[in-house]
N, C-alpha and C. Protein backbone atom coordinates (compact mmCIF):
# COMPACT_ATOMS: atom_id res chain seq x y z
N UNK A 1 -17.88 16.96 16.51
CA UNK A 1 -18.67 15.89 15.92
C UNK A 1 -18.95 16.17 14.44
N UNK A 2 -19.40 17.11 14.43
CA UNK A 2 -19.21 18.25 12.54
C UNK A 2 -18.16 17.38 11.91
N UNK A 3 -16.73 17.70 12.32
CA UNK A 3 -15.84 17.95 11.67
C UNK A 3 -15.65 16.59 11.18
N UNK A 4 -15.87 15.44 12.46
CA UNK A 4 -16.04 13.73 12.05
C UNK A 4 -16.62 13.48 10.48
N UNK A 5 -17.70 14.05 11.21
CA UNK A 5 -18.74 13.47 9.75
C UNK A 5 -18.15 13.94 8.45
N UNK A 6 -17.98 15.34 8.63
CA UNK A 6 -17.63 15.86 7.29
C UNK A 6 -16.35 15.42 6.94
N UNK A 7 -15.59 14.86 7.67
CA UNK A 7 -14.15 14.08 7.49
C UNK A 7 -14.37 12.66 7.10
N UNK A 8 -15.28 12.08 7.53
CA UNK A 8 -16.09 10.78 6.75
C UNK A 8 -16.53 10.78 5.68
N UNK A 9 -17.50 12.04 5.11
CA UNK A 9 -18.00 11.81 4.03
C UNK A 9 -16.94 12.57 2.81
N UNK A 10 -16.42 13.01 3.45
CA UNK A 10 -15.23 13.48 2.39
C UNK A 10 -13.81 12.67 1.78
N UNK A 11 -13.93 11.57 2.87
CA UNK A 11 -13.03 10.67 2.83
C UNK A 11 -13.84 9.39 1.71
N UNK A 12 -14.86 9.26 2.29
CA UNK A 12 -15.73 8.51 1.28
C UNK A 12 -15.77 8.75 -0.33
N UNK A 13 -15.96 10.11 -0.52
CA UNK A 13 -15.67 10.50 -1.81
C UNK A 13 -14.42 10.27 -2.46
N UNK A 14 -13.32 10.67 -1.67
CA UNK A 14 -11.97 10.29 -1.67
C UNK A 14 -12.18 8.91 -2.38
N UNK A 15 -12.50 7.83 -1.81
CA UNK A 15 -12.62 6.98 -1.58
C UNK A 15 -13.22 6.42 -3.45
N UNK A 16 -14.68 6.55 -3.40
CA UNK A 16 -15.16 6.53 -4.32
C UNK A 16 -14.88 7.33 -5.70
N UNK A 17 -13.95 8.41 -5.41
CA UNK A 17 -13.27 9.33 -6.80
C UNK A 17 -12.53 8.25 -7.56
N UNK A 18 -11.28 8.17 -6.35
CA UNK A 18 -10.41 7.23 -6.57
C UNK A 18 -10.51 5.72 -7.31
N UNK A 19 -11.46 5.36 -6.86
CA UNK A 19 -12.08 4.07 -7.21
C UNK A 19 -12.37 4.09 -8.86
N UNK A 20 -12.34 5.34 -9.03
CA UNK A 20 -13.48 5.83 -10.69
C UNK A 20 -11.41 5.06 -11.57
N UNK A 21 -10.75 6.39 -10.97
CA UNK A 21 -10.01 6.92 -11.76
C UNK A 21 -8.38 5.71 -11.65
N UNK A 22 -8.55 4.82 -10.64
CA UNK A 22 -7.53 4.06 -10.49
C UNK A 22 -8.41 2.73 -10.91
N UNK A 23 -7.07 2.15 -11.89
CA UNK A 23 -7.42 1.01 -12.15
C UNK A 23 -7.27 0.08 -11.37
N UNK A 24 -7.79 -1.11 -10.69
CA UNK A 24 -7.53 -2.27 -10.35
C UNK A 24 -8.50 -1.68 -8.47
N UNK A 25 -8.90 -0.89 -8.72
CA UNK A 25 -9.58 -0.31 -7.06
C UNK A 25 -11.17 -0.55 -7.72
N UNK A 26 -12.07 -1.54 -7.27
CA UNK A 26 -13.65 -1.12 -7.60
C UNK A 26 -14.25 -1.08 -6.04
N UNK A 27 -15.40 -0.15 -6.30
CA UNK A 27 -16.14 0.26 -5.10
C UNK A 27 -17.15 0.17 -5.69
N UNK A 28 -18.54 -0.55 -5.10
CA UNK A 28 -19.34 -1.10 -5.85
C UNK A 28 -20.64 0.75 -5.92
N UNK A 29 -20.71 1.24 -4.61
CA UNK A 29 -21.43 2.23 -4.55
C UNK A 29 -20.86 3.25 -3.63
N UNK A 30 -21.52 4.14 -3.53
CA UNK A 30 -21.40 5.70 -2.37
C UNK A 30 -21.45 5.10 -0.94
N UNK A 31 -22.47 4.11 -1.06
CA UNK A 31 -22.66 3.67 -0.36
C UNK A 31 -21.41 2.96 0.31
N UNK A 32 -21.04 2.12 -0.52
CA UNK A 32 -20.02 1.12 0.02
C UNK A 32 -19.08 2.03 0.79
N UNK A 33 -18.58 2.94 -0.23
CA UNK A 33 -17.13 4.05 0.52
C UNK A 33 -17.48 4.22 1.05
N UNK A 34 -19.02 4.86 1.60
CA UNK A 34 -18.87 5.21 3.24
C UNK A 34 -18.40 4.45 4.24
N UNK A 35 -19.18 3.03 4.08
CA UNK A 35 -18.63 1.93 5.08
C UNK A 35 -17.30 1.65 4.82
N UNK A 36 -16.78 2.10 3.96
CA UNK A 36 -14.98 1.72 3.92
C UNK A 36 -14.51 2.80 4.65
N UNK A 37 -14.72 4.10 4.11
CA UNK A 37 -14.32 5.03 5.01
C UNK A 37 -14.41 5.21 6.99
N UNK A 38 -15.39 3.91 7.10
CA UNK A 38 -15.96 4.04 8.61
C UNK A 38 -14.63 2.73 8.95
N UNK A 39 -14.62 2.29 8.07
CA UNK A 39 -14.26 1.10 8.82
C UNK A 39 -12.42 1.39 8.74
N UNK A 40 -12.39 2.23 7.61
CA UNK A 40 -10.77 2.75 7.44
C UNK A 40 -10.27 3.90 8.64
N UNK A 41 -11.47 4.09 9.42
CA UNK A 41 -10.50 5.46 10.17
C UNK A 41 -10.91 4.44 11.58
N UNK A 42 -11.69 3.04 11.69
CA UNK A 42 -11.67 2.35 13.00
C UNK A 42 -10.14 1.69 12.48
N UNK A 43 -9.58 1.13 11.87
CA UNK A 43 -8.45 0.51 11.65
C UNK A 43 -7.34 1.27 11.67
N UNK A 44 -7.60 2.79 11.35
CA UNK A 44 -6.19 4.18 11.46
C UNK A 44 -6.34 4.13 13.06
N UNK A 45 -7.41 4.20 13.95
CA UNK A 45 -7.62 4.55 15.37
C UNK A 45 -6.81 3.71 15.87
N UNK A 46 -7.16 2.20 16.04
CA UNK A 46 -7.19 1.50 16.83
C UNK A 46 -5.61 0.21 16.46
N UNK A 47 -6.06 -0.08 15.34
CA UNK A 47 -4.82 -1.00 14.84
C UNK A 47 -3.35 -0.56 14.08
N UNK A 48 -3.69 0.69 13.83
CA UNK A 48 -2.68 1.40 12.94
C UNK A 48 -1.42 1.64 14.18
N UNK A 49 -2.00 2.31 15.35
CA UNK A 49 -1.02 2.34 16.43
C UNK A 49 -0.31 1.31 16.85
N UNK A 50 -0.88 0.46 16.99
CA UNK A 50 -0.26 -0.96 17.06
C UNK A 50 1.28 -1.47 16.54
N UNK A 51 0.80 -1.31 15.00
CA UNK A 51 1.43 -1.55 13.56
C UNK A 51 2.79 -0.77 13.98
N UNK A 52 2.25 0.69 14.19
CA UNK A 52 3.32 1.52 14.07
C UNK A 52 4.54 1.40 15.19
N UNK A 53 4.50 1.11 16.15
CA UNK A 53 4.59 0.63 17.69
C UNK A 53 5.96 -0.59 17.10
N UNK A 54 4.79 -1.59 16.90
CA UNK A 54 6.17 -2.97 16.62
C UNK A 54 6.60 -2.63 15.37
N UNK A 55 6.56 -1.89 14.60
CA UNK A 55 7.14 -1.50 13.69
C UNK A 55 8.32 -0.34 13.60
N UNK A 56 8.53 -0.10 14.80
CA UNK A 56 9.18 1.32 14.61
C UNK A 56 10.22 1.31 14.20
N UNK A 57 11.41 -0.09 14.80
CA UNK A 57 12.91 -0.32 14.53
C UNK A 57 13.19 -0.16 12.81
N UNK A 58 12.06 -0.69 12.42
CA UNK A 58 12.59 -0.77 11.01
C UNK A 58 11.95 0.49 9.96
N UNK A 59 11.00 1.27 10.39
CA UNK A 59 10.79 2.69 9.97
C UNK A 59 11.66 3.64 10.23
N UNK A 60 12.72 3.14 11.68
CA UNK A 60 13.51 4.28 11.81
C UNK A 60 15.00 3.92 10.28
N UNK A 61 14.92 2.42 10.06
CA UNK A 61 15.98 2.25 9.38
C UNK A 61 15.72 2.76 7.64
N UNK A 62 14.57 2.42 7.63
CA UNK A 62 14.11 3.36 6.17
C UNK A 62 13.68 4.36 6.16
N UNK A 63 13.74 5.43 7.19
CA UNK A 63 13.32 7.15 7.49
C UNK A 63 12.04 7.15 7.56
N UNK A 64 11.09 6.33 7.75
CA UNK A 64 9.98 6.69 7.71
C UNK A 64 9.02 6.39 6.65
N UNK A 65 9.85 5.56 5.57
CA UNK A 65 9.04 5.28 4.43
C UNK A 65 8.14 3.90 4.81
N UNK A 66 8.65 2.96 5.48
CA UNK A 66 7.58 1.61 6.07
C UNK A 66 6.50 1.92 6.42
N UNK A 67 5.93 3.38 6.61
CA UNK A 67 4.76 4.24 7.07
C UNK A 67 3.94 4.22 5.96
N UNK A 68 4.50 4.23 4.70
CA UNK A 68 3.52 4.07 3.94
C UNK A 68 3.22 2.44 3.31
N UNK A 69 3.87 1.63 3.98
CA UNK A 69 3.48 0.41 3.67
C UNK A 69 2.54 -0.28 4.71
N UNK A 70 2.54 0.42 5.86
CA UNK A 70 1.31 0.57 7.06
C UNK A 70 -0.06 1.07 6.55
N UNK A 71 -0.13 1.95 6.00
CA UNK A 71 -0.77 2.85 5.52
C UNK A 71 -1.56 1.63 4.53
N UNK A 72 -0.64 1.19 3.60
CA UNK A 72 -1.13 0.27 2.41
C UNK A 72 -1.81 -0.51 3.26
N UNK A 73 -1.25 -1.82 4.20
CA UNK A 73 -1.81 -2.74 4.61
C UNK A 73 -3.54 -2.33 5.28
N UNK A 74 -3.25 -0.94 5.90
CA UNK A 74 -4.86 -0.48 6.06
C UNK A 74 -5.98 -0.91 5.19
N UNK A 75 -5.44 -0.30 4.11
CA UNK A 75 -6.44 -0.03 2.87
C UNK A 75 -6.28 -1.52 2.37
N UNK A 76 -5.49 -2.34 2.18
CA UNK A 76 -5.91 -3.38 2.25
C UNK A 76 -6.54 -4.10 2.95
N UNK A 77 -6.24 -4.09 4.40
CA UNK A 77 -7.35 -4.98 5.37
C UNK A 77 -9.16 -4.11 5.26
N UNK A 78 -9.09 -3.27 4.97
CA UNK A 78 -10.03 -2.40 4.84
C UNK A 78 -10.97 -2.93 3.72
N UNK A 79 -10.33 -3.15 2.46
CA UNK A 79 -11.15 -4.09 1.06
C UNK A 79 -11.25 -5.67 1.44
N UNK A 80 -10.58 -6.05 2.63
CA UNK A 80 -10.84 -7.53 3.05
C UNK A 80 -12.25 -7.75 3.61
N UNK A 81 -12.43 -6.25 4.48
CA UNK A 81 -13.67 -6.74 5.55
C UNK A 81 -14.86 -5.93 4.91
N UNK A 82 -14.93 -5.28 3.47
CA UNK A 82 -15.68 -4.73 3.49
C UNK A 82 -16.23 -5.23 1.89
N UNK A 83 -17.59 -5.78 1.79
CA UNK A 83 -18.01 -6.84 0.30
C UNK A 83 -18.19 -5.67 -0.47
N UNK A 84 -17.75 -5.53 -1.50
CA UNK A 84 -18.15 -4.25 -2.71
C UNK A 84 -16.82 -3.55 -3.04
N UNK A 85 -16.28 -3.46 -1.63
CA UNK A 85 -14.85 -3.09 -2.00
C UNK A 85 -13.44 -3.95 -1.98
N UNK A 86 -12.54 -3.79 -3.56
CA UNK A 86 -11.90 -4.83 -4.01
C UNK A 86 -10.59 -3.98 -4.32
N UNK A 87 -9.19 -4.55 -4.06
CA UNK A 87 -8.32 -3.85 -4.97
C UNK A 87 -7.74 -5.15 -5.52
N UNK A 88 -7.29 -5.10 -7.05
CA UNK A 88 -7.17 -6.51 -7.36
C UNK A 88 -5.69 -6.71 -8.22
N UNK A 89 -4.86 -5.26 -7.49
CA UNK A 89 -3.33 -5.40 -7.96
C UNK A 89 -2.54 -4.59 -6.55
N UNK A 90 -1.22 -5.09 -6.12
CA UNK A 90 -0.65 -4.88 -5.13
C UNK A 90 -0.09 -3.22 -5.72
N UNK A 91 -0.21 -2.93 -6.84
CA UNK A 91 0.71 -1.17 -7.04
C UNK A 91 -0.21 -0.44 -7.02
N UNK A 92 -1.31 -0.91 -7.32
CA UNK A 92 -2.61 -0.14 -7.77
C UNK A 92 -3.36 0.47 -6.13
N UNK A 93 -3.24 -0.56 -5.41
CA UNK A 93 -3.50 -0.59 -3.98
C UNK A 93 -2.31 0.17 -3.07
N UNK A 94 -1.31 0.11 -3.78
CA UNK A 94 -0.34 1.48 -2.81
C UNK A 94 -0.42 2.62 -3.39
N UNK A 95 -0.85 2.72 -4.97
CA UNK A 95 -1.15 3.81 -5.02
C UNK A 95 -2.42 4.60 -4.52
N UNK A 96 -3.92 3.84 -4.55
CA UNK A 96 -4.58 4.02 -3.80
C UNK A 96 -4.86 4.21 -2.39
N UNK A 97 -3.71 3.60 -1.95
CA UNK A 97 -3.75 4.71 -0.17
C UNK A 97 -2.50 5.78 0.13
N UNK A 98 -1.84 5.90 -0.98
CA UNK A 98 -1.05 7.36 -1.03
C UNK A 98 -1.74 8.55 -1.40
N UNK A 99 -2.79 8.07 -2.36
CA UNK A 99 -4.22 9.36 -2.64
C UNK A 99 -4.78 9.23 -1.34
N UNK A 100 -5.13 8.63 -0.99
CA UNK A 100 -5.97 8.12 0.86
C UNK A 100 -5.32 9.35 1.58
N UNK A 101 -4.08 8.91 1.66
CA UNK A 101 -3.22 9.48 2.86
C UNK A 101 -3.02 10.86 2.19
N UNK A 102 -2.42 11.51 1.41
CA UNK A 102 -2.80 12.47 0.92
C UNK A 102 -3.75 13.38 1.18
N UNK A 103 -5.02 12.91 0.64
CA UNK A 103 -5.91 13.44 0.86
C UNK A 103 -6.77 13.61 2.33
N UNK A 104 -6.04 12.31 3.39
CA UNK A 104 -6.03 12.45 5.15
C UNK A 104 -5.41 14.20 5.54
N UNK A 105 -4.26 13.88 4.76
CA UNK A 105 -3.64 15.26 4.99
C UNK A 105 -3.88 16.41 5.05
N UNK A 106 -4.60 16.56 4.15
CA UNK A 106 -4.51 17.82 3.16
C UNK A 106 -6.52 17.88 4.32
N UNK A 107 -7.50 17.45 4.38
CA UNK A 107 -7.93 17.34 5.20
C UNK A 107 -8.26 17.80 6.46
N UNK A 108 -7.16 17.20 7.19
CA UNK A 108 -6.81 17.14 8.60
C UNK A 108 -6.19 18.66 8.50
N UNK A 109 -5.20 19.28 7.80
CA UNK A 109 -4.83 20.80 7.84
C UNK A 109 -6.63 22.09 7.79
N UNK A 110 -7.59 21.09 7.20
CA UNK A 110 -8.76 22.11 7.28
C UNK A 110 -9.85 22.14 8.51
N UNK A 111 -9.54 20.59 8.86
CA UNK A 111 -10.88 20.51 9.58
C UNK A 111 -10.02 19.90 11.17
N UNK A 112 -9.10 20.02 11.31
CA UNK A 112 -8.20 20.19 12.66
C UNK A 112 -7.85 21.87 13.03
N UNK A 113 -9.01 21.95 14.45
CA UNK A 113 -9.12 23.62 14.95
C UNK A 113 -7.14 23.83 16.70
N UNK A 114 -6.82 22.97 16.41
CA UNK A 114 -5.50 22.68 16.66
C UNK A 114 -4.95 24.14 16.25
């Protein structure tokens, strides 16, 4: 339960760093990223599997790169449902969930006892 939270609020920062330093990403507060971050790892849980599922034929035909256009659509449906948070260019927003995912990564290698 630790490792949740601290994977939430670290993702949040993520979240809100990013927001500083990429143009076309605003996050209105700390606040807000948290609720993006809550609402970004209910959409990795639950809908991302989905995605990935009817998506597979054509991830297998681009090696795996359509994964990060999954990934994007997250972080986009993610600034849809959440008021404060906006991305308001389509490159700016894939680059912003390749720092996301990235930083999922890099993460998940510290706070996964696996």
């Amino acid at each position: 339960m630790l490792n949740l939270v601290l994977r939430l609020l670290l993702t949040a920062v993520v979240i809100f760093v990013g927001a500083t330093y990429i143009p076309g990403v605003e996050v209105k507060d700390f606040k807000t990223a948290l609720i993006a971050a809550v609402v970004l790892g209910l959409l990795n849980t639950f809908v991302k599997p989905i995605l990935k599922f009817f998506a597979f034929p054509i991830t297998i035909l681009t090696l795996g790169l359509f994964l990060l256009v999954i990934n994007a659509a997250m972080v986009f449906a993610t600034a849809y449902f959440i008021e404060g948070f906006a991305i308001n260019s389509m490159v700016m927003g894939f680059v912003f969930s390749l720092v996301i995912s990235f930083s999922s990564f890099v993460l998940s290698k510290f706070f996964d006892n696996d």
